[in-house]
C-alpha atoms as a PDB file:
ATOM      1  CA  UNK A   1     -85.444 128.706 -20.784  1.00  0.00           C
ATOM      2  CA  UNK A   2     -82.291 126.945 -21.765  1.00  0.00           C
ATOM      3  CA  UNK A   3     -82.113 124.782 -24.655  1.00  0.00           C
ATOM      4  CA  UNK A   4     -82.374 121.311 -23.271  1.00  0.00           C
ATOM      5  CA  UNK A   5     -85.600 122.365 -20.920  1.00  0.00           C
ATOM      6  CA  UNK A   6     -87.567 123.243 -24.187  1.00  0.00           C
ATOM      7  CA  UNK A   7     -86.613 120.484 -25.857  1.00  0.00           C
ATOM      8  CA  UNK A   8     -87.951 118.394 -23.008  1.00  0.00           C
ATOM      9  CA  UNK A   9     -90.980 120.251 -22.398  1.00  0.00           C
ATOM     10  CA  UNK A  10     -91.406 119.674 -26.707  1.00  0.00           C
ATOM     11  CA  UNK A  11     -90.578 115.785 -26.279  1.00  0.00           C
ATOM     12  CA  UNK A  12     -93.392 115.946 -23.661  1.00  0.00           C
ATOM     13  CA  UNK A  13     -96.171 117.713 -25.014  1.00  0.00           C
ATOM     14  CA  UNK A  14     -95.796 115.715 -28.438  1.00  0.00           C
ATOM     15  CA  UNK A  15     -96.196 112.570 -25.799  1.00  0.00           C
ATOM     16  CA  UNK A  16     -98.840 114.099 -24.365  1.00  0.00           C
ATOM     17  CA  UNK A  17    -100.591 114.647 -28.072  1.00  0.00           C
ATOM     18  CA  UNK A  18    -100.211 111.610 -28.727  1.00  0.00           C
ATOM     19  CA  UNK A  19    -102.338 110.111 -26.153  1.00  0.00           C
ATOM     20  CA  UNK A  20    -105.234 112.264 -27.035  1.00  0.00           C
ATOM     21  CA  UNK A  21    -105.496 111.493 -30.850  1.00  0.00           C
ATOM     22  CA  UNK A  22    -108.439 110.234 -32.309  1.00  0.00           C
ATOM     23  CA  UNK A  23    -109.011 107.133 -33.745  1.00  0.00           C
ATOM     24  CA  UNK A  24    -107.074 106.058 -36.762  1.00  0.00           C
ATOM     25  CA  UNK A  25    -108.018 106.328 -40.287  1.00  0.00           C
ATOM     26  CA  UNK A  26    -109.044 103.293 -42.335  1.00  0.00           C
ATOM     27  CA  UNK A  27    -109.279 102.903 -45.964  1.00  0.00           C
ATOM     28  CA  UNK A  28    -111.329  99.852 -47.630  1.00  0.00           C
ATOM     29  CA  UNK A  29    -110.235  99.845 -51.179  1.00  0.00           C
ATOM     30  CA  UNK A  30    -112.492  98.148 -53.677  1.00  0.00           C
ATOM     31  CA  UNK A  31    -110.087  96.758 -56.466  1.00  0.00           C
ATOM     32  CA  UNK A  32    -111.541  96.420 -59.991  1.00  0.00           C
ATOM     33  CA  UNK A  33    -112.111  92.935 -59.690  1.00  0.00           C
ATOM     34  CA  UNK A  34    -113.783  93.020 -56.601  1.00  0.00           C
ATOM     35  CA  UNK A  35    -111.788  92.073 -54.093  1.00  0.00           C
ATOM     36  CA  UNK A  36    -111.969  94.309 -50.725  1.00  0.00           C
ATOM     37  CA  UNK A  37    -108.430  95.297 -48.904  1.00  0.00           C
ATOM     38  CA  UNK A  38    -108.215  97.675 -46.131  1.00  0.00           C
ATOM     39  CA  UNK A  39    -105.145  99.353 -44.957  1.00  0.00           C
ATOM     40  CA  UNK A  40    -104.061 102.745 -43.718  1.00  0.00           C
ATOM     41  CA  UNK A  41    -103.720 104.060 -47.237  1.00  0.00           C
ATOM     42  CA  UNK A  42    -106.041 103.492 -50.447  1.00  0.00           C
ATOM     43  CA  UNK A  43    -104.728 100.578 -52.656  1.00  0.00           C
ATOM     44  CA  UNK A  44    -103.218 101.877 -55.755  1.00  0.00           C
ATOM     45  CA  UNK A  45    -105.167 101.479 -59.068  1.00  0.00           C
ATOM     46  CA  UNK A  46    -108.699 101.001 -56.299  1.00  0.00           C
ATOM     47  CA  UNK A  47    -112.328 102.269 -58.182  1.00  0.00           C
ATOM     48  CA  UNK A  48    -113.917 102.857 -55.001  1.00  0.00           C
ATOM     49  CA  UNK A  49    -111.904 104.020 -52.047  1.00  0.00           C
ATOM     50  CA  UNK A  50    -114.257 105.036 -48.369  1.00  0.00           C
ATOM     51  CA  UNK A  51    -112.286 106.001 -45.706  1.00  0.00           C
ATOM     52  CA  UNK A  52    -113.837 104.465 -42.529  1.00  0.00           C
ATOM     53  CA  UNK A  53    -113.321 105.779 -39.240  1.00  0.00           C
ATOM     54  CA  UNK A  54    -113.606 103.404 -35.947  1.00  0.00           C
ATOM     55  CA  UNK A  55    -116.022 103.822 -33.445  1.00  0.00           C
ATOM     56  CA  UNK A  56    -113.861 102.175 -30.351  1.00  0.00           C
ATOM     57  CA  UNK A  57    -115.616 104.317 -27.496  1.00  0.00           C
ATOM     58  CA  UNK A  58    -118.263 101.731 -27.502  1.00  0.00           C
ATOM     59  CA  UNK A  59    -116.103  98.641 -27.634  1.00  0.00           C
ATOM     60  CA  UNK A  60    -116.908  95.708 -25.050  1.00  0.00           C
ATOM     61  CA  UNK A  61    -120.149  94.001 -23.497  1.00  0.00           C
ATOM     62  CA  UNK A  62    -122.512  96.569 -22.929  1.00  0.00           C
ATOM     63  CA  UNK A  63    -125.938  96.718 -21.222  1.00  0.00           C
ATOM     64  CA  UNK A  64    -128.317  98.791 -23.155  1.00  0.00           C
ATOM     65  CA  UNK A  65    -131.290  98.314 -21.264  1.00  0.00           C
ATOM     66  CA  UNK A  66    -132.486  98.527 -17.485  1.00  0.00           C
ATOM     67  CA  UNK A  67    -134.039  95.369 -17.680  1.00  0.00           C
ATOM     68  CA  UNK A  68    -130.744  93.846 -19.099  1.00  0.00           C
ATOM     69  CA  UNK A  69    -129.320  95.330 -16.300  1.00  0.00           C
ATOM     70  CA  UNK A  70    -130.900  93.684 -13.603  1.00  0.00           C
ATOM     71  CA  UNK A  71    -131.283  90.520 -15.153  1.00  0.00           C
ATOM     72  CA  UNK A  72    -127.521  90.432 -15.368  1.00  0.00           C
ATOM     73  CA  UNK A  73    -127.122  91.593 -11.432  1.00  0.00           C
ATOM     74  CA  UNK A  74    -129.633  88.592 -10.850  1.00  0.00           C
ATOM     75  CA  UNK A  75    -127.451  85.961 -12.599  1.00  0.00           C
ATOM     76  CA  UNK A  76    -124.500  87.378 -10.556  1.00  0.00           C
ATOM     77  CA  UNK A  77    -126.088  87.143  -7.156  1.00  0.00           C
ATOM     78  CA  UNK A  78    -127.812  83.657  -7.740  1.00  0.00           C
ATOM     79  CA  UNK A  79    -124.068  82.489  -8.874  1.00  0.00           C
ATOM     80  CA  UNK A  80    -122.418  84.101  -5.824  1.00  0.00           C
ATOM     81  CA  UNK A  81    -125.070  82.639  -3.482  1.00  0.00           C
ATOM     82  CA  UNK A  82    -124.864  79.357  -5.469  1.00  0.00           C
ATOM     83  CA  UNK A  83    -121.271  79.595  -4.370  1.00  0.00           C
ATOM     84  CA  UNK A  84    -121.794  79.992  -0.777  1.00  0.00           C
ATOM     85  CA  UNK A  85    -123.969  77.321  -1.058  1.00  0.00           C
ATOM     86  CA  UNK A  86    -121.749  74.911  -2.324  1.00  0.00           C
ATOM     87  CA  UNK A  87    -118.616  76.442   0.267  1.00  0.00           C
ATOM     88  CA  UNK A  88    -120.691  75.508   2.898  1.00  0.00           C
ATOM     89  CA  UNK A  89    -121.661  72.431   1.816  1.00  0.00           C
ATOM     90  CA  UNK A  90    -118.299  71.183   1.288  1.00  0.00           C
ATOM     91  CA  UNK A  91    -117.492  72.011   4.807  1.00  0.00           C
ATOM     92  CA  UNK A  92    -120.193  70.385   6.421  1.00  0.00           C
ATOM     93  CA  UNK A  93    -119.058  67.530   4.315  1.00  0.00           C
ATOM     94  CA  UNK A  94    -115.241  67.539   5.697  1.00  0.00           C
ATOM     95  CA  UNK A  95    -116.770  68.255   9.222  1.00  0.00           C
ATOM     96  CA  UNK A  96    -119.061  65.253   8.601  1.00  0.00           C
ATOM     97  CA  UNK A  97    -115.583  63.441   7.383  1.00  0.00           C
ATOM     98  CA  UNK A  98    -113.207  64.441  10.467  1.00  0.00           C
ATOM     99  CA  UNK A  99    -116.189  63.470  12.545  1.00  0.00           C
ATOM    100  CA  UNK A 100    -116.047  60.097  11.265  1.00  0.00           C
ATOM    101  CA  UNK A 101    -112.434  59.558  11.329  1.00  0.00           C
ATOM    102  CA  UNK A 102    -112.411  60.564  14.821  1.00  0.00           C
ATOM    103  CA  UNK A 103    -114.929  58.349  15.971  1.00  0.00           C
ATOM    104  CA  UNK A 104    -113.145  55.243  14.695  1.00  0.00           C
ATOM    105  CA  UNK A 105    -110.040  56.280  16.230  1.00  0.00           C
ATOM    106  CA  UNK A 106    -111.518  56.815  19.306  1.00  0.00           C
ATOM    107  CA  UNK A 107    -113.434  53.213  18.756  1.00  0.00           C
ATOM    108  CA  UNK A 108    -110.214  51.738  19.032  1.00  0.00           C
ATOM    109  CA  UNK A 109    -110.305  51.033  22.419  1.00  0.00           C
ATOM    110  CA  UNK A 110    -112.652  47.559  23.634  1.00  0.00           C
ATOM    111  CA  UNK A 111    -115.984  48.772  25.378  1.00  0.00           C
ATOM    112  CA  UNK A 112    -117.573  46.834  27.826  1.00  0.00           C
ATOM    113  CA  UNK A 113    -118.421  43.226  27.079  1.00  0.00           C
ATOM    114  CA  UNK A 114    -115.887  43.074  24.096  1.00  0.00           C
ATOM    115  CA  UNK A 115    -113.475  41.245  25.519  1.00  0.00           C
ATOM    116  CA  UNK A 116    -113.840  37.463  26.882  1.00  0.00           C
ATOM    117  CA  UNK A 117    -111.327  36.070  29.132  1.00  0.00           C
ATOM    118  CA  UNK A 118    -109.243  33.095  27.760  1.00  0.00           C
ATOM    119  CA  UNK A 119    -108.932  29.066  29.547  1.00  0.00           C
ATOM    120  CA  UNK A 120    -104.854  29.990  30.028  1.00  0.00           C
ATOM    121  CA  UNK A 121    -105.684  33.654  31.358  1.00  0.00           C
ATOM    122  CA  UNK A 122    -105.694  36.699  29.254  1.00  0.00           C
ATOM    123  CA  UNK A 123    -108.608  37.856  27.527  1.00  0.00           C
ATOM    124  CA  UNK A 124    -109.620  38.348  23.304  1.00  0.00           C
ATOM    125  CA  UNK A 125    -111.871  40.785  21.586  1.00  0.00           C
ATOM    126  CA  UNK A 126    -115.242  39.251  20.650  1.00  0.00           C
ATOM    127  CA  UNK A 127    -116.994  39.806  17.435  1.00  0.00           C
ATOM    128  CA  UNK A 128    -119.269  42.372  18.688  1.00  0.00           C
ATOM    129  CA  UNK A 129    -115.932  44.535  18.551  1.00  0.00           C
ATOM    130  CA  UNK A 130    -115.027  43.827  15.263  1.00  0.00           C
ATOM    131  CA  UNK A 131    -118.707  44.483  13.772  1.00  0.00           C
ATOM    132  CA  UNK A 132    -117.991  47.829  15.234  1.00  0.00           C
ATOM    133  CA  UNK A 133    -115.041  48.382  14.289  1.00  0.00           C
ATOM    134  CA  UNK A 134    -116.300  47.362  10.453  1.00  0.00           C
ATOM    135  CA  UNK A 135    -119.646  49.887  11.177  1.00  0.00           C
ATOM    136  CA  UNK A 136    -117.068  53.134  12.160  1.00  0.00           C
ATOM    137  CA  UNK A 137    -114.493  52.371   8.858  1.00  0.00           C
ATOM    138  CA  UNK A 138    -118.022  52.229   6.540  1.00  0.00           C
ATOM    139  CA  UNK A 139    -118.863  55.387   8.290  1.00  0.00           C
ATOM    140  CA  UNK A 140    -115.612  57.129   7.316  1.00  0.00           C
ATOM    141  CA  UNK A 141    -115.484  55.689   4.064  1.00  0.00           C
ATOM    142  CA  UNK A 142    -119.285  57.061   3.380  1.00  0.00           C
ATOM    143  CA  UNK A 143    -118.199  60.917   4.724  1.00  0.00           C
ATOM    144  CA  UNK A 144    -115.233  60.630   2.673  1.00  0.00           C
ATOM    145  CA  UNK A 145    -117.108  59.208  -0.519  1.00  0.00           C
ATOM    146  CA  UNK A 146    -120.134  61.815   0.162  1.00  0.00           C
ATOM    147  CA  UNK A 147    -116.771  64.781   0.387  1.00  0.00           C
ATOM    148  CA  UNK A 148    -115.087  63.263  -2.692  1.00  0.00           C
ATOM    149  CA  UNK A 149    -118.300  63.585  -4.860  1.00  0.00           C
ATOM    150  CA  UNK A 150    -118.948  67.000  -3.868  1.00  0.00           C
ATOM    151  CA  UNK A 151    -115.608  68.211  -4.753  1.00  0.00           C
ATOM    152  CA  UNK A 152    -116.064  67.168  -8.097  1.00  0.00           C
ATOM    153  CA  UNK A 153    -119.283  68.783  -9.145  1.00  0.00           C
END
């Protein structure tokens, strides 16, 4: 094996090592006065010295019972379904809004009995056509209120 391969395969198994030490140590030095300090090394001059090693395998949120358990799996399916819920209730909402904006733009147009002829010719809208055309722009502004509100909860 030539010189540069073992160094190499030495560089890599030290890397290697490395990844499967254990947890560091950790010193809590009691000072005489009473003060605590911890560090990697006792304090100089410390009358009590422990060496305390961490536990990290068990770090994080854990469950520790089965009961736990499944009341946690029951929060997280009542929030997903409270999710759909509200999904689908915002797009009934914007259907409910598109709806509405559609119907006053097709309520543009005069219907039937709308319109009254003129003395010089011609003909005018009536107010039956404008009470309409109020009733379809208070429709679209209700959908759009009723969308609005719903996006912010």
């Amino acid at each position: 094996m030539s010189r540069r391969i073992r160094h190499i395969f030495f560089a890599s198994c030290l890397l290697l090592s490395a990844g499967f030490a254990g947890p560091e140590q950790i010193y809590k030095s009691t000072m005489p006065d009473g003060k605590v300090i911890y560090g990697p090394e006792p304090a100089p001059g410390a009358k009590k010295v422990e060496k305390i090693t961490p536990r990290t395998e068990n770090t994080g949120v854990q469950i520790s019972t089965p009961e736990q358990k499944r009341e946690v799996q029951q929060r997280q399916s009542q929030q997903a379904g409270q999710a759909g819920e509200r999904k689908a209730e915002l797009e009934r909402l914007q259907r409910e809004l598109q709806d509405a904006e559609a119907a006053r733009e097709a309520g543009r147009e005069p219907q039937e009995g709308e319109t009254i002829g003129k003395a010089g010719g011609g003909t005018r809208l009536t107010d039956a056509y404008f009470e309409r055309q109020k009733a379809l722009e208070a429709a679209v502004q209700d959908a759009r209120k009723r969308f609005q509100e719903a996006q912010g909860r």
